[in-house]
N, C-alpha and C. Protein backbone atom coordinates (compact mmCIF):
# COMPACT_ATOMS: atom_id res chain seq x y z
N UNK A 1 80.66 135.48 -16.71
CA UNK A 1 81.23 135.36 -15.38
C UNK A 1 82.59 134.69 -15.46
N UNK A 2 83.51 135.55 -15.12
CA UNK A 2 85.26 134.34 -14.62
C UNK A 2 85.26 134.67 -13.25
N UNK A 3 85.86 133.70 -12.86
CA UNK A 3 86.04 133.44 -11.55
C UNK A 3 87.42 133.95 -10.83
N UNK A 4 88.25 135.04 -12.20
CA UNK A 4 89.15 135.50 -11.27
C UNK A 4 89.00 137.22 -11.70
N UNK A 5 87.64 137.60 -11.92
CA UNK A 5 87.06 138.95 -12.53
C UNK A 5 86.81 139.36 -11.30
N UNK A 6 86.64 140.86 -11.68
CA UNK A 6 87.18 141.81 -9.99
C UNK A 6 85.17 141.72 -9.67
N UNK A 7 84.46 141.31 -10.18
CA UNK A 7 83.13 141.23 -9.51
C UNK A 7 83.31 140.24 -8.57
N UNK A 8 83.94 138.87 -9.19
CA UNK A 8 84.02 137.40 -8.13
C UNK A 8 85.00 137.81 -7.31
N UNK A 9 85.78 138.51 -7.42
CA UNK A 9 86.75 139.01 -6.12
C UNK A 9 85.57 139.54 -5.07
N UNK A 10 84.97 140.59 -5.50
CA UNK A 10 84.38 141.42 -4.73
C UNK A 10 83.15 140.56 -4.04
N UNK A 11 82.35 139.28 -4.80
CA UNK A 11 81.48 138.67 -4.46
C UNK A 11 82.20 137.63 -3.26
N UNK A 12 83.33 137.05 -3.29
CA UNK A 12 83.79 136.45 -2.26
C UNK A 12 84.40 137.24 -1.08
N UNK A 13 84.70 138.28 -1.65
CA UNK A 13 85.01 139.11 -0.02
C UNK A 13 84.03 139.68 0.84
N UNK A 14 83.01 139.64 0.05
CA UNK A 14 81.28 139.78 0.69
C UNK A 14 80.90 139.30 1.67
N UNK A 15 81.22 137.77 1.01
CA UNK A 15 80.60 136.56 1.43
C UNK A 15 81.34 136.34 2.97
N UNK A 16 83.12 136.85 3.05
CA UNK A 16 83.49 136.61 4.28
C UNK A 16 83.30 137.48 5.03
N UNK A 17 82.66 138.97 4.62
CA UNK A 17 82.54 139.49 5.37
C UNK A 17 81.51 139.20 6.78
N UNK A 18 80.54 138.40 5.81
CA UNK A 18 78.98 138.59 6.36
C UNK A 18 79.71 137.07 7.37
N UNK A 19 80.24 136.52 6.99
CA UNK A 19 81.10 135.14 7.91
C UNK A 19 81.45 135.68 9.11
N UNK A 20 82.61 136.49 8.62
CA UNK A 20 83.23 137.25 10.03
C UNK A 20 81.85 138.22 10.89
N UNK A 21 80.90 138.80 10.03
CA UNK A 21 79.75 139.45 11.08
C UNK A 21 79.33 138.36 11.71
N UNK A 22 78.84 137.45 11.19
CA UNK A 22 77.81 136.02 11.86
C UNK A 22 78.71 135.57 13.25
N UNK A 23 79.94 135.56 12.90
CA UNK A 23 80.72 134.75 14.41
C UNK A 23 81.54 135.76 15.20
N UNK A 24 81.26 137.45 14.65
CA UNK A 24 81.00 138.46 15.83
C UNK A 24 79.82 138.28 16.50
N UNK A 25 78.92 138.30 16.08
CA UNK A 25 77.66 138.77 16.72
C UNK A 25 77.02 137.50 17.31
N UNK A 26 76.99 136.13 17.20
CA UNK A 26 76.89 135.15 17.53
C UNK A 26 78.03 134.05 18.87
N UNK A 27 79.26 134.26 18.17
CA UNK A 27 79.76 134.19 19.42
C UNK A 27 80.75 132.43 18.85
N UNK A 28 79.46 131.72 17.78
CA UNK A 28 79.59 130.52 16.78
C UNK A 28 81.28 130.69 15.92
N UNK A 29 81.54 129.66 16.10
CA UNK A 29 82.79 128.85 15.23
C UNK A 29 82.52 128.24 14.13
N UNK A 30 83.21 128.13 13.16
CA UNK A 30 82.89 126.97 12.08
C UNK A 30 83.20 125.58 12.63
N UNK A 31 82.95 124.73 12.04
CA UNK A 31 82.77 123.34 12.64
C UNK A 31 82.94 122.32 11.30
N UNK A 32 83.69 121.35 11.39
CA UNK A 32 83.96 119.93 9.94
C UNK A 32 83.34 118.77 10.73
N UNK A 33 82.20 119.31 11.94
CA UNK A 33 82.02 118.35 12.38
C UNK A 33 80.58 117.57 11.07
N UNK A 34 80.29 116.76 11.50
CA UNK A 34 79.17 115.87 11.07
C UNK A 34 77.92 115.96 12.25
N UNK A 35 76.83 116.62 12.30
CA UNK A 35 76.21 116.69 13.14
C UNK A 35 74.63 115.80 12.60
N UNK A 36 74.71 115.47 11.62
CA UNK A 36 73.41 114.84 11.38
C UNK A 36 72.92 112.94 12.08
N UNK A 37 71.91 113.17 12.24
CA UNK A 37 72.03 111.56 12.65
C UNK A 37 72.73 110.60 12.07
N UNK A 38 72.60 109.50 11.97
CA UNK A 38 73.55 108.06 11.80
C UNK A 38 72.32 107.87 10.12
N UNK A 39 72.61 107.74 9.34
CA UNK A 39 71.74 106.93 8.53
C UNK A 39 71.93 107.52 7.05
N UNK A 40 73.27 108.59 7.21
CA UNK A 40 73.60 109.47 5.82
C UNK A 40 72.62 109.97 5.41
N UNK A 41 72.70 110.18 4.07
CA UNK A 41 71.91 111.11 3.31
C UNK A 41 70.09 110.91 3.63
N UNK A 42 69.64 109.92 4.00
CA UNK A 42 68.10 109.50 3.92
C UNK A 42 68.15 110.18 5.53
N UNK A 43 68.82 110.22 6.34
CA UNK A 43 68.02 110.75 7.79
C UNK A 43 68.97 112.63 7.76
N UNK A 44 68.89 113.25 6.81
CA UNK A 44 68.96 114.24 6.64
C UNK A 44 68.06 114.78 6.91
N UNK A 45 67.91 116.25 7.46
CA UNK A 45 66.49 117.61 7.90
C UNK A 45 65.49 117.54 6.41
N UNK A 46 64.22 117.13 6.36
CA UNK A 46 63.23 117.20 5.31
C UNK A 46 64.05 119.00 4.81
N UNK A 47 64.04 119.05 3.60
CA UNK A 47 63.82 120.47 2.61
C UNK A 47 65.50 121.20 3.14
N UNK A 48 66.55 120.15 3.44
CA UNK A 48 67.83 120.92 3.90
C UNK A 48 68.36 121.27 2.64
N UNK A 49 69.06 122.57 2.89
CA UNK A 49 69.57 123.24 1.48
C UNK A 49 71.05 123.92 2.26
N UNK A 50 72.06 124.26 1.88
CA UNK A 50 72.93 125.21 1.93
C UNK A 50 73.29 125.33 3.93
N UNK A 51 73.64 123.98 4.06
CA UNK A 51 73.70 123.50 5.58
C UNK A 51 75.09 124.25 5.76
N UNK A 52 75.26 124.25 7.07
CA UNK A 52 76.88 124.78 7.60
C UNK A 52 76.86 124.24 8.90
N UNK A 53 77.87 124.01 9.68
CA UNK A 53 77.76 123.67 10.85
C UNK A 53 78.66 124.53 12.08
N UNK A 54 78.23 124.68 13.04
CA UNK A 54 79.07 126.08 13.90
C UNK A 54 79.31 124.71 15.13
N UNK A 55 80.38 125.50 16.08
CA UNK A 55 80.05 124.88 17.02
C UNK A 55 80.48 126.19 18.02
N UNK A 56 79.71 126.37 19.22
CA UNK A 56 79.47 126.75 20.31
C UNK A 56 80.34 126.77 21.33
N UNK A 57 81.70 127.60 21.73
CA UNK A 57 82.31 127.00 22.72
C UNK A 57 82.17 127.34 24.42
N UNK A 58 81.09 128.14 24.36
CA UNK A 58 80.43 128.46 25.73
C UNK A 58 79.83 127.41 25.96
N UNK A 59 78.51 126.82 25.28
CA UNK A 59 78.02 126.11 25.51
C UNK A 59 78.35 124.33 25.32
N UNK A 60 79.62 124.77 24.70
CA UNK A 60 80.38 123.45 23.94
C UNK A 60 79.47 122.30 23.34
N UNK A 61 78.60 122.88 22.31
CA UNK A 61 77.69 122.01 21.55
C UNK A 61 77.89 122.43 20.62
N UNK A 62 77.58 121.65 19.00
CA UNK A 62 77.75 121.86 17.76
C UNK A 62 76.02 122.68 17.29
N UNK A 63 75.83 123.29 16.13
CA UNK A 63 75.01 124.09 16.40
C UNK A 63 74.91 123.83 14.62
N UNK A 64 73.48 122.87 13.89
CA UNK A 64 73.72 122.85 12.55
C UNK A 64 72.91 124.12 11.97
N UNK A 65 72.82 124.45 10.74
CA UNK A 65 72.81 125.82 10.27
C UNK A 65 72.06 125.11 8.54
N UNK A 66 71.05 125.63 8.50
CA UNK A 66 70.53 125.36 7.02
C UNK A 66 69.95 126.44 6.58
N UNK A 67 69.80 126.91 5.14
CA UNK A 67 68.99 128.12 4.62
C UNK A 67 68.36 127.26 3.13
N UNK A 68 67.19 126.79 4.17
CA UNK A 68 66.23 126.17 2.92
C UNK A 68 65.65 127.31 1.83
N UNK A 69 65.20 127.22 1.04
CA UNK A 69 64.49 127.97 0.19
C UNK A 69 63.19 128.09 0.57
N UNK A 70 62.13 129.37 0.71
CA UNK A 70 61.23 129.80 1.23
C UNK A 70 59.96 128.70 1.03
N UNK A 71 59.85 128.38 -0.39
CA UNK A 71 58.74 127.90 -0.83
C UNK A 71 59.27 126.43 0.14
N UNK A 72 60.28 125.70 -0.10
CA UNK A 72 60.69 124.44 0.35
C UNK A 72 60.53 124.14 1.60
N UNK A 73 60.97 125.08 2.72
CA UNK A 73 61.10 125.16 4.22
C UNK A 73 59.11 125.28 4.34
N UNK A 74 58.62 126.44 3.88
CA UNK A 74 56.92 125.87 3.75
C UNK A 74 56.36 124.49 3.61
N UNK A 75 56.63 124.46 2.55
CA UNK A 75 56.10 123.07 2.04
C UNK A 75 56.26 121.99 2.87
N UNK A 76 57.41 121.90 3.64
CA UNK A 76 58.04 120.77 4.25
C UNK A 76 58.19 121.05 6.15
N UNK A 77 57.45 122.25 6.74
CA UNK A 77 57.53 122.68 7.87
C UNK A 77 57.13 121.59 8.42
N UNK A 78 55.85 120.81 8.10
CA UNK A 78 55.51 119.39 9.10
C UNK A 78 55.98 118.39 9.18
N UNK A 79 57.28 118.19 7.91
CA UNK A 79 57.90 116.96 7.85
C UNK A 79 59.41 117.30 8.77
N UNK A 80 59.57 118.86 8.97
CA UNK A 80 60.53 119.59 9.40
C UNK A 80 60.77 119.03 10.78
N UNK A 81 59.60 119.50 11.28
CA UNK A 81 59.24 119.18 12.91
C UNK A 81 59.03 117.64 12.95
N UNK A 82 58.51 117.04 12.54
CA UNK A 82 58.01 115.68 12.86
C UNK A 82 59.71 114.63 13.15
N UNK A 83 60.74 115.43 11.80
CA UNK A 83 62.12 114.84 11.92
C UNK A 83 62.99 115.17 13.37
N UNK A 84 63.03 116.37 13.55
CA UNK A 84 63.49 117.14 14.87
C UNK A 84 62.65 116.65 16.05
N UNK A 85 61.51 115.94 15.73
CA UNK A 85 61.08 115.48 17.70
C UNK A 85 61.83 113.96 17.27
N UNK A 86 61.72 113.47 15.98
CA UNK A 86 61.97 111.86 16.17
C UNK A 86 63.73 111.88 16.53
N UNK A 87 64.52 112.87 16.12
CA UNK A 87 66.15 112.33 16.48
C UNK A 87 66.16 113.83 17.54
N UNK A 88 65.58 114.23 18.72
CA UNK A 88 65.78 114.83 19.68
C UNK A 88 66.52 115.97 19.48
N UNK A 89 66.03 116.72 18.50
CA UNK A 89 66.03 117.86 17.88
C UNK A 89 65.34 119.08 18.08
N UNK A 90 66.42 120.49 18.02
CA UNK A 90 65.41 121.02 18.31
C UNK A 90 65.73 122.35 16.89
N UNK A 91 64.70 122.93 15.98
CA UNK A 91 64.69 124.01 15.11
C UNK A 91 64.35 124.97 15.72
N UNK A 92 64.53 126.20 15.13
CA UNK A 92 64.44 127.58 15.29
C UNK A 92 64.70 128.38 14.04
N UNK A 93 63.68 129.43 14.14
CA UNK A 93 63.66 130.10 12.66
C UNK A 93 64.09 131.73 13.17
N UNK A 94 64.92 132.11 12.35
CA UNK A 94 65.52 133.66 12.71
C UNK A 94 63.81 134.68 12.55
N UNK A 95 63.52 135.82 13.70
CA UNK A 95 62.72 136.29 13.51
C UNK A 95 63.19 137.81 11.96
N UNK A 96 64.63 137.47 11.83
CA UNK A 96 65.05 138.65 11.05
C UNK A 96 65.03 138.27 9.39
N UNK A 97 64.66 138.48 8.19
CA UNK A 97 64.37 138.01 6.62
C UNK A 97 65.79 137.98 6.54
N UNK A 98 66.89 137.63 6.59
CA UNK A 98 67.96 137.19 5.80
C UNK A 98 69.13 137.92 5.51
């Protein structure tokens, strides 16, 4: 793998494509905001992996974005929820595989 080989070209223009689909079809912005509670890394989402953050300008709210790993987001669904009622949170899982 090099990182200036016409596959990694082609793998990063992928990647914006599916960017630019997500904030057609969604309506979502990118965001440098910080949306996690106060307490850094320890009051992070149980099983968070590959976070992003959007923000919303209809609704003018920030909107956080994680793609845990299947087995992980399982394993950790009750510690998932239990975090999201304690800092007034709310999850949602796409009904579509990815």
């Amino acid at each position: 793998y090099r990182p200036d080989s016409a596959s990694a070209a082609l793998a990063r223009a992928c990647g914006a494509a599916r960017v630019l689909q997500f904030m057609d079809i969604t309506g979502l912005r990118p965001s440098k905001a910080r949306v996690e509670p106060r307490g850094g890394y320890s009051a992070r989402l149980p099983g968070h992996d590959h976070g992003s953050v959007w923000f919303d300008p209809v609704a003018k709210h920030h909107v956080g974005a994680d793609e845990p790993y299947s087995g992980s987001a399982l394993s950790k669904m009750a510690e998932r929820d239990a975090w999201a009622r304690q800092h007034n949170w709310s999850l949602a899982k796409p009904d579509w595989a990815g």
